[in-house]
C-alpha atoms as a PDB file:
ATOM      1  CA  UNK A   1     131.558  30.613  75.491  1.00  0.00           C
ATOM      2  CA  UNK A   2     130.518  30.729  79.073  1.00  0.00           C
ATOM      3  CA  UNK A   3     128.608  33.904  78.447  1.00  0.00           C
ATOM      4  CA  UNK A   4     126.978  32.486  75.461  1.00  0.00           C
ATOM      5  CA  UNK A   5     125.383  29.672  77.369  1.00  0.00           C
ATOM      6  CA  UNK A   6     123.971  32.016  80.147  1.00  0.00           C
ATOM      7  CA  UNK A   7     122.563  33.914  77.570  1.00  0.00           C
ATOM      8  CA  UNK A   8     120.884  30.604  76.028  1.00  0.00           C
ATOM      9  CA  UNK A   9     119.733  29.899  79.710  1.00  0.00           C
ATOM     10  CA  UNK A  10     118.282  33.211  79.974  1.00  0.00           C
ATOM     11  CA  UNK A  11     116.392  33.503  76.738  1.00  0.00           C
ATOM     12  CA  UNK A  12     114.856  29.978  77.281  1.00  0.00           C
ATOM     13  CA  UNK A  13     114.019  31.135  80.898  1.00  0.00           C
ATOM     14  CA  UNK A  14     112.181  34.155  79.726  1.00  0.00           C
ATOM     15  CA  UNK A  15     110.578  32.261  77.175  1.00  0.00           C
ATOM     16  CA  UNK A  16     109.517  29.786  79.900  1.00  0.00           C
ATOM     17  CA  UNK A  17     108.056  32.765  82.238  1.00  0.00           C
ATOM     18  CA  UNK A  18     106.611  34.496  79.634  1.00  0.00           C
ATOM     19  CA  UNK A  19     104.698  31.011  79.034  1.00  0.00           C
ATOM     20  CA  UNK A  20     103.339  30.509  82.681  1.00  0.00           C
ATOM     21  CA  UNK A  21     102.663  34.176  82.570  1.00  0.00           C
ATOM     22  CA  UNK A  22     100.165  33.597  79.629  1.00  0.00           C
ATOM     23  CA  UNK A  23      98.785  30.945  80.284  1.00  0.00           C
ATOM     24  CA  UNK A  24      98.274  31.257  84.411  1.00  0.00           C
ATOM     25  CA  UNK A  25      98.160  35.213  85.170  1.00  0.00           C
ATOM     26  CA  UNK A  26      97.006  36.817  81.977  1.00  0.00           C
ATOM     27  CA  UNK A  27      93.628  37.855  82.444  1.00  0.00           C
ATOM     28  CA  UNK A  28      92.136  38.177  79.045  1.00  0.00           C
ATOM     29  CA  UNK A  29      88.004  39.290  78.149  1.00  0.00           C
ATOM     30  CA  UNK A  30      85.816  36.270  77.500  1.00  0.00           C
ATOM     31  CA  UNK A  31      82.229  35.832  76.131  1.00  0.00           C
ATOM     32  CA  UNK A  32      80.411  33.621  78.568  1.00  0.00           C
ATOM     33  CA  UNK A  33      77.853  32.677  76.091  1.00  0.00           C
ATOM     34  CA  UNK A  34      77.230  33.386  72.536  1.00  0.00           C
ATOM     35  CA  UNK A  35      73.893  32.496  71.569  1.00  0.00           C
ATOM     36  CA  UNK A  36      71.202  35.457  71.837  1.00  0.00           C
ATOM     37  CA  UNK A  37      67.674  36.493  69.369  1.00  0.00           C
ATOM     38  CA  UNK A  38      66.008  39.785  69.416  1.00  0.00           C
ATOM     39  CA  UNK A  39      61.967  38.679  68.363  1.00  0.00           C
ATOM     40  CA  UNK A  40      60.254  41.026  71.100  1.00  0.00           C
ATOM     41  CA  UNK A  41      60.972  44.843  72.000  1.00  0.00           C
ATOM     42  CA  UNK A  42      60.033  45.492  75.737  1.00  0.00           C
ATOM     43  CA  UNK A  43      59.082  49.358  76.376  1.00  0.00           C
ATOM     44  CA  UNK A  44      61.323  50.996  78.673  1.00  0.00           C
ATOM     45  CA  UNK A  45      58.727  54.072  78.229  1.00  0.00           C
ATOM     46  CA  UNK A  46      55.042  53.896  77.668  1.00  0.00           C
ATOM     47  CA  UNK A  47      54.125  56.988  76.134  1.00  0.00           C
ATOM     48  CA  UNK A  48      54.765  59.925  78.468  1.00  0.00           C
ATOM     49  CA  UNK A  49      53.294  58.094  81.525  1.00  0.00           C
ATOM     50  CA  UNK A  50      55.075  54.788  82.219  1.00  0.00           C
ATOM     51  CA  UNK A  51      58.530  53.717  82.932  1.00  0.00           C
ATOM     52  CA  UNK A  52      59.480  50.095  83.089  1.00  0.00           C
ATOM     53  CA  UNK A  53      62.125  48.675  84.979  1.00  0.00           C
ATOM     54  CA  UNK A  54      63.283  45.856  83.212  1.00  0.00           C
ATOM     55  CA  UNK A  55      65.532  42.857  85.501  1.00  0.00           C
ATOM     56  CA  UNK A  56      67.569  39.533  84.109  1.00  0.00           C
ATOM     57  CA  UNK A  57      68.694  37.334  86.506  1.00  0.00           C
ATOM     58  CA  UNK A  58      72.117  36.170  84.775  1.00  0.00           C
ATOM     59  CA  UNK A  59      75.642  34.201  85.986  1.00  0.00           C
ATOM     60  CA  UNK A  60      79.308  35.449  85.398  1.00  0.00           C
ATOM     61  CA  UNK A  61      82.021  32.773  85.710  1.00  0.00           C
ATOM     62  CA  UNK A  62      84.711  35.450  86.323  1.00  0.00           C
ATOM     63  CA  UNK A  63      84.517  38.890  87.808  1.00  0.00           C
ATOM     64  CA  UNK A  64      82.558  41.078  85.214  1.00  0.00           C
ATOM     65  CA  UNK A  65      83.852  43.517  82.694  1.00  0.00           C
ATOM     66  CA  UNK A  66      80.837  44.304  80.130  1.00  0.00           C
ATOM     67  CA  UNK A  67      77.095  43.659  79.787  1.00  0.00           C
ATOM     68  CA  UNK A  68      76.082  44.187  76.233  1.00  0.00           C
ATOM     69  CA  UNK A  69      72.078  44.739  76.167  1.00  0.00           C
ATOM     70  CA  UNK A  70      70.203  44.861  72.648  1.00  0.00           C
ATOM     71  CA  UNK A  71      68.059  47.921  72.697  1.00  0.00           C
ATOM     72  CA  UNK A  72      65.547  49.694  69.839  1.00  0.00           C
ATOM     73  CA  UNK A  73      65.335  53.440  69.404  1.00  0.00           C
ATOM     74  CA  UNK A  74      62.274  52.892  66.478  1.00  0.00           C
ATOM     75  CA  UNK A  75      65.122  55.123  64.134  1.00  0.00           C
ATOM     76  CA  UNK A  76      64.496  58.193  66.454  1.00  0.00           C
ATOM     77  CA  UNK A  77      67.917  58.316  68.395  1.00  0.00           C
ATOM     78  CA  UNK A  78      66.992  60.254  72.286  1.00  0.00           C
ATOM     79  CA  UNK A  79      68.125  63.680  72.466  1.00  0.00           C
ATOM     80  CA  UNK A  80      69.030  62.913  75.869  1.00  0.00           C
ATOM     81  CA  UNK A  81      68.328  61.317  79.251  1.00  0.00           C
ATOM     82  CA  UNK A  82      70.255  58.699  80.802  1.00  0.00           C
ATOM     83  CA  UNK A  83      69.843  54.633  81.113  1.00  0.00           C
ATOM     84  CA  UNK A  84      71.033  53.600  84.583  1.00  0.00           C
ATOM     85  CA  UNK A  85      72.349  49.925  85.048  1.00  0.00           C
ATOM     86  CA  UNK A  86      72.015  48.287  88.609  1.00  0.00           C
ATOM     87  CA  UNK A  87      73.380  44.935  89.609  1.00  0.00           C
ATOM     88  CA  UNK A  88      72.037  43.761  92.676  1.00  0.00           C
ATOM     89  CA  UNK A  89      72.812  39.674  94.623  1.00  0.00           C
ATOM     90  CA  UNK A  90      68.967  39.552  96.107  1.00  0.00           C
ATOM     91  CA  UNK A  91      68.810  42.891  97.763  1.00  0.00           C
ATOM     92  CA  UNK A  92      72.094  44.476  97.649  1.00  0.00           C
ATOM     93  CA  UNK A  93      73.209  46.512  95.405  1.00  0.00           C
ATOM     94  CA  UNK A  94      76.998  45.963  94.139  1.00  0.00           C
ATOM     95  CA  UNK A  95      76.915  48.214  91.343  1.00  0.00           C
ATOM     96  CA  UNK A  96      74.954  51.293  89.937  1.00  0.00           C
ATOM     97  CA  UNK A  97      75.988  53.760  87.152  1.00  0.00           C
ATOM     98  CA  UNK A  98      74.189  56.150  84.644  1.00  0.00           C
ATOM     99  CA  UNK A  99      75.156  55.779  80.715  1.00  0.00           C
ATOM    100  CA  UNK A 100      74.294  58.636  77.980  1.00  0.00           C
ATOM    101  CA  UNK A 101      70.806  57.351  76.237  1.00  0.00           C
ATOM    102  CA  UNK A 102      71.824  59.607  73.050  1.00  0.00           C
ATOM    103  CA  UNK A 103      74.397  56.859  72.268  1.00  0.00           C
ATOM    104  CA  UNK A 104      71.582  54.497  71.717  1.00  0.00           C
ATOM    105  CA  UNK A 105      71.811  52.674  68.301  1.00  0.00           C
ATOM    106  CA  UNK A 106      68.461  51.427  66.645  1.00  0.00           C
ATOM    107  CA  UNK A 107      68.689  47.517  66.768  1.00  0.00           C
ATOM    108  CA  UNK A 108      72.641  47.167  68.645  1.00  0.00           C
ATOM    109  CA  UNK A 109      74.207  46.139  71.474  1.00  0.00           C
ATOM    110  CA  UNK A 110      74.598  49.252  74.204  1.00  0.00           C
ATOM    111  CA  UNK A 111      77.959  48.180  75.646  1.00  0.00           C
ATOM    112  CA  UNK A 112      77.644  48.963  79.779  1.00  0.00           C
ATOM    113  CA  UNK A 113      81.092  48.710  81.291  1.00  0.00           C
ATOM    114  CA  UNK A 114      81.370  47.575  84.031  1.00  0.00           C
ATOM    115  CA  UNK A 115      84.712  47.787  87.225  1.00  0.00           C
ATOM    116  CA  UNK A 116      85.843  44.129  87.662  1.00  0.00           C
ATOM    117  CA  UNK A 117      87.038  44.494  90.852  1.00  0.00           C
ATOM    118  CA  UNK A 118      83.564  45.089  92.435  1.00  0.00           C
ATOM    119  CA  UNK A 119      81.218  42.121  90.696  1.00  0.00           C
ATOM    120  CA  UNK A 120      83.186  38.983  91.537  1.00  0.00           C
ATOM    121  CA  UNK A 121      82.409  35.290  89.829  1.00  0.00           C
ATOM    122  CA  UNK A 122      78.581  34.312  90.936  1.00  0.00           C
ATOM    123  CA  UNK A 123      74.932  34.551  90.141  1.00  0.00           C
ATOM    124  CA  UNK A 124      73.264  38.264  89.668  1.00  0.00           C
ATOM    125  CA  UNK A 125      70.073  40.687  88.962  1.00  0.00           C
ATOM    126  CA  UNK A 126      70.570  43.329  86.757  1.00  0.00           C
ATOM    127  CA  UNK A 127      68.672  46.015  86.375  1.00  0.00           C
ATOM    128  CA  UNK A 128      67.826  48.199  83.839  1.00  0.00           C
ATOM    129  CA  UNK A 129      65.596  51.714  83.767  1.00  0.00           C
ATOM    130  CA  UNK A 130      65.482  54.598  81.403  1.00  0.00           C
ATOM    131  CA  UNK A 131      65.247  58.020  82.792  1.00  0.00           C
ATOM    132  CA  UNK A 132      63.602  60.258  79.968  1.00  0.00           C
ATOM    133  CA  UNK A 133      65.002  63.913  78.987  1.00  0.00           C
ATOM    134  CA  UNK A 134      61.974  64.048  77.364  1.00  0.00           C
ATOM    135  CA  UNK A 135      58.988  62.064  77.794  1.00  0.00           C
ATOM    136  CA  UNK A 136      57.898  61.841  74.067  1.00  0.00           C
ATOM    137  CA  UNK A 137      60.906  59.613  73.397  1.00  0.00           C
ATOM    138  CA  UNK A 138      61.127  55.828  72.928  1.00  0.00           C
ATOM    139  CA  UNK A 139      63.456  53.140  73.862  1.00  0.00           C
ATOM    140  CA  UNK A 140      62.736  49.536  74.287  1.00  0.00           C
ATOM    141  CA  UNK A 141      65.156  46.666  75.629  1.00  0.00           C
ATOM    142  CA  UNK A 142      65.264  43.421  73.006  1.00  0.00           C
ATOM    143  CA  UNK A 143      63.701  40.285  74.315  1.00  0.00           C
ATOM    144  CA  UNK A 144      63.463  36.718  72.750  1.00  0.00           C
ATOM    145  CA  UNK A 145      60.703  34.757  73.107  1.00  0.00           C
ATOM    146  CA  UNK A 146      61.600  31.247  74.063  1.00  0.00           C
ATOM    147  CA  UNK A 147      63.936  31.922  77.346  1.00  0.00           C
ATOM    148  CA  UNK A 148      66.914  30.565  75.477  1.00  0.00           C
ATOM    149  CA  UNK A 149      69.372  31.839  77.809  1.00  0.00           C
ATOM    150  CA  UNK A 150      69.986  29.268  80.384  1.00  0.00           C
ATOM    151  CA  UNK A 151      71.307  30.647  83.508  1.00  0.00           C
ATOM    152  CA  UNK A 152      68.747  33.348  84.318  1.00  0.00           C
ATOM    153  CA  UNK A 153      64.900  35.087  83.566  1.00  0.00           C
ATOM    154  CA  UNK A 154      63.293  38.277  82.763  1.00  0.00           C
ATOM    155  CA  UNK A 155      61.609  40.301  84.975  1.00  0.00           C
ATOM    156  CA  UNK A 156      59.394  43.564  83.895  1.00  0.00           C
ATOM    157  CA  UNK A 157      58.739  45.408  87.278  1.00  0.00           C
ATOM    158  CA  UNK A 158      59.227  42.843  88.959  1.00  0.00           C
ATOM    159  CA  UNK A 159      56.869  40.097  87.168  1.00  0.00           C
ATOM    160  CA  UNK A 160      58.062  37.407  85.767  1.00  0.00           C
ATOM    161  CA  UNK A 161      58.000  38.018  81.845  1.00  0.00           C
ATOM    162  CA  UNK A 162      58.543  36.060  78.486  1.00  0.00           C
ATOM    163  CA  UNK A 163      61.672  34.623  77.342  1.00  0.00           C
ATOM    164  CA  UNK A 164      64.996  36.590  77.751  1.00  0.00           C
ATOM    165  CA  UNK A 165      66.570  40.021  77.534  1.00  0.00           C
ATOM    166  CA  UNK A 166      69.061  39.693  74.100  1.00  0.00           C
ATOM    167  CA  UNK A 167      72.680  40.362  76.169  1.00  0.00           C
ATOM    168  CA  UNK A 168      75.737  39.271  76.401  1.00  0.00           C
ATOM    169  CA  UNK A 169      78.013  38.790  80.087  1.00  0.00           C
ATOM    170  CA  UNK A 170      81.507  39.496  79.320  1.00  0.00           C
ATOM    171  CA  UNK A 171      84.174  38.530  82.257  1.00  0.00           C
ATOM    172  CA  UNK A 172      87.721  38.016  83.206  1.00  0.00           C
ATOM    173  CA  UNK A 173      89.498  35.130  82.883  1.00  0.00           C
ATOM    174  CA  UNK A 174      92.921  32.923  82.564  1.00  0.00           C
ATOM    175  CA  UNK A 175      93.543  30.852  79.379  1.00  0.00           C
ATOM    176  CA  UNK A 176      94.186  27.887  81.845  1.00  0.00           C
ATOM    177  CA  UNK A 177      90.761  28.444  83.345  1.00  0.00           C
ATOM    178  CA  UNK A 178      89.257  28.405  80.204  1.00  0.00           C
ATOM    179  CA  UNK A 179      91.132  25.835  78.978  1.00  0.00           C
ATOM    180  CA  UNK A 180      89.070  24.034  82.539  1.00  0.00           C
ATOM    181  CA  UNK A 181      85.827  24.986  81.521  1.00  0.00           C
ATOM    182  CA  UNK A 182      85.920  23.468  78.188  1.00  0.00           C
ATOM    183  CA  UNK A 183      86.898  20.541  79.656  1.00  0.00           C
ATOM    184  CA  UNK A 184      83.874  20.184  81.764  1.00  0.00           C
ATOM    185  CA  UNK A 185      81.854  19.541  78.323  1.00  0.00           C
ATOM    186  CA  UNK A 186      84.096  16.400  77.920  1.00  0.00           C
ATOM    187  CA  UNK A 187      82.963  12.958  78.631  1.00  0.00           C
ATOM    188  CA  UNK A 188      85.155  11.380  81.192  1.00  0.00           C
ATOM    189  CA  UNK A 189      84.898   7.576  80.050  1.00  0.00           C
ATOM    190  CA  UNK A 190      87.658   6.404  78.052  1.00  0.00           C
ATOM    191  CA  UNK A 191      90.008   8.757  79.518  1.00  0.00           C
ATOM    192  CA  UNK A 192      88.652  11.223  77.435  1.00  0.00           C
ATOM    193  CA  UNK A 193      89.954  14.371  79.502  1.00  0.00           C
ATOM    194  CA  UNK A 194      92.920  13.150  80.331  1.00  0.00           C
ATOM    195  CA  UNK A 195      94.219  12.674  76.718  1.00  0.00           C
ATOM    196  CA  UNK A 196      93.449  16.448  76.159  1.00  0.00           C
ATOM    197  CA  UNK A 197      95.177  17.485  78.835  1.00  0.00           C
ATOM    198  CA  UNK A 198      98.068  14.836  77.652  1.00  0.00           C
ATOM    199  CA  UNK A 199      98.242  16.012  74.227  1.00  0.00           C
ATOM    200  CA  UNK A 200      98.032  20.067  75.256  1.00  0.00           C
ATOM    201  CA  UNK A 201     101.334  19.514  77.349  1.00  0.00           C
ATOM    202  CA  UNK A 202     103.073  17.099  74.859  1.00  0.00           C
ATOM    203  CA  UNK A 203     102.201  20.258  72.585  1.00  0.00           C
ATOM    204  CA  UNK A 204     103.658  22.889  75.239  1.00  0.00           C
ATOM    205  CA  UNK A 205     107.004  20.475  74.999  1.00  0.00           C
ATOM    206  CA  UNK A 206     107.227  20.652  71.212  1.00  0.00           C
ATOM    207  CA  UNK A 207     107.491  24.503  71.330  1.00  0.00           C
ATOM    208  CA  UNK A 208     109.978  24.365  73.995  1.00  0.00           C
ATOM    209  CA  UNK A 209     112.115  22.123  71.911  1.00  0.00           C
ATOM    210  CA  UNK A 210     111.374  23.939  69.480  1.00  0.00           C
ATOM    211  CA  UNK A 211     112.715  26.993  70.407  1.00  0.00           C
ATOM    212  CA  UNK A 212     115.724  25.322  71.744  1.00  0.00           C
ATOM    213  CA  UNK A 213     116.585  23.561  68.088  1.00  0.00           C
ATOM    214  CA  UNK A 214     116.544  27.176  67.132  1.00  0.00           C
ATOM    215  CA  UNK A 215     118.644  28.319  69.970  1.00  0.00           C
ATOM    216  CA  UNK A 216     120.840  25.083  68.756  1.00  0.00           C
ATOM    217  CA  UNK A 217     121.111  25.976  65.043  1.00  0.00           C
ATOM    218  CA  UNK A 218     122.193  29.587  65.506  1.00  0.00           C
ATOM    219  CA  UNK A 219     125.164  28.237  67.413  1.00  0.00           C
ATOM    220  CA  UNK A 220     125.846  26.390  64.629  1.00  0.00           C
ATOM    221  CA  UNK A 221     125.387  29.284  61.788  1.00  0.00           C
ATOM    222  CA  UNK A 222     127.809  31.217  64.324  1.00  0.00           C
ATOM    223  CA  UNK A 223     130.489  28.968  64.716  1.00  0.00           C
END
């Protein structure tokens, strides 16, 4: 019997750790904001004379994992050449790295990974140039035209230009943190907040108990 109940304690204590462990350690990959339109396809190459460096001034609320940048190939995917990411706070840069322009899709999302551990939580540049294997080829980097994305502007060498780039910040983050951050969209008055945070522990309890009526009813179907 004795060994029985230690091995009751010991489940339910796992089952407790492996609850703080999700919800507090856990870092999982989070979209930091969903809405993007493609209506306007900046050049990245003119021709065979000029290269544009294209710049968005963006936030990440965690350290960053993935930038996901909309660019067009006009159906001709590059034989080669390289697109090389920067990510600069003002001057500095944190972060540079060349990706393969033959992986280019017509009309998608590039993904650009991106090490965590070296763009922490905080407002950013990025930058984006093409560097040609051959100068008759075309890319172009998806803009919108309104400036819908609310936390940053485009820059085309360095000028202010219309709208947005169409991309997507991807960064690290707890479920607990999260669970924070959609809190901040909740009124306050009327204890609005605090019932959420009320009923997400009362529901946190209820699958503890849970699992203990289990742990309860097996004793039972053993006896």
């Amino acid at each position: 019997m004795k060994l029985e109940k230690v091995l009751k304690i010991v489940l339910f204590a796992l089952f407790i750790l492996v609850q703080v462990y999700l919800l507090f350690v856990k870092d999982f990959q989070v979209l930091d904001y969903p809405r993007y339109v493609n209506e306007f396809p900046q050049p990245l190459l003119d021709g065979e004379e000029k290269l544009y460096k294209v710049s968005q001034t963006f936030r990440t609320p965690g350290p960053l994992t993935r930038i996901d940048i909309m660019l067009g190939n006009y159906k001709v995917k590059p034989g080669g050449g390289m697109l090389q990411l920067g990510i600069f706070e003002r001057e500095r840069c944190l972060f540079l790295k060349q990706y393969p322009a033959d992986a280019v899709e017509d009309n998608q999302f590039y993904k650009f990974a991106v090490e965590s551990q070296k763009i922490a939580a905080g407002n950013y540049t990025l930058q984006l140039k093409y560097l040609p294997g051959d100068r008759t080829e075309r890319l172009a980097v998806w803009t919108d035209r309104v400036g819908m994305y609310p936390y940053g502007d485009f820059f085309v060498d360095g000028k202010r230009g219309e709208g947005d780039m169409t991309f997507r910040v991807y960064y690290l983050s707890t479920l607990w943190h999260q669970g924070g951050r959609l809190l901040e969209g909740v009124p306050s008055f009327w204890g609005g907040r605090s019932w959420l945070v009320a009923g997400f522990i009362l529901l946190i309890l209820a699958i503890n108990f849970l699992l203990y009526y289990i742990l309860i009813s097996l004793k039972r179907v053993t006896v």
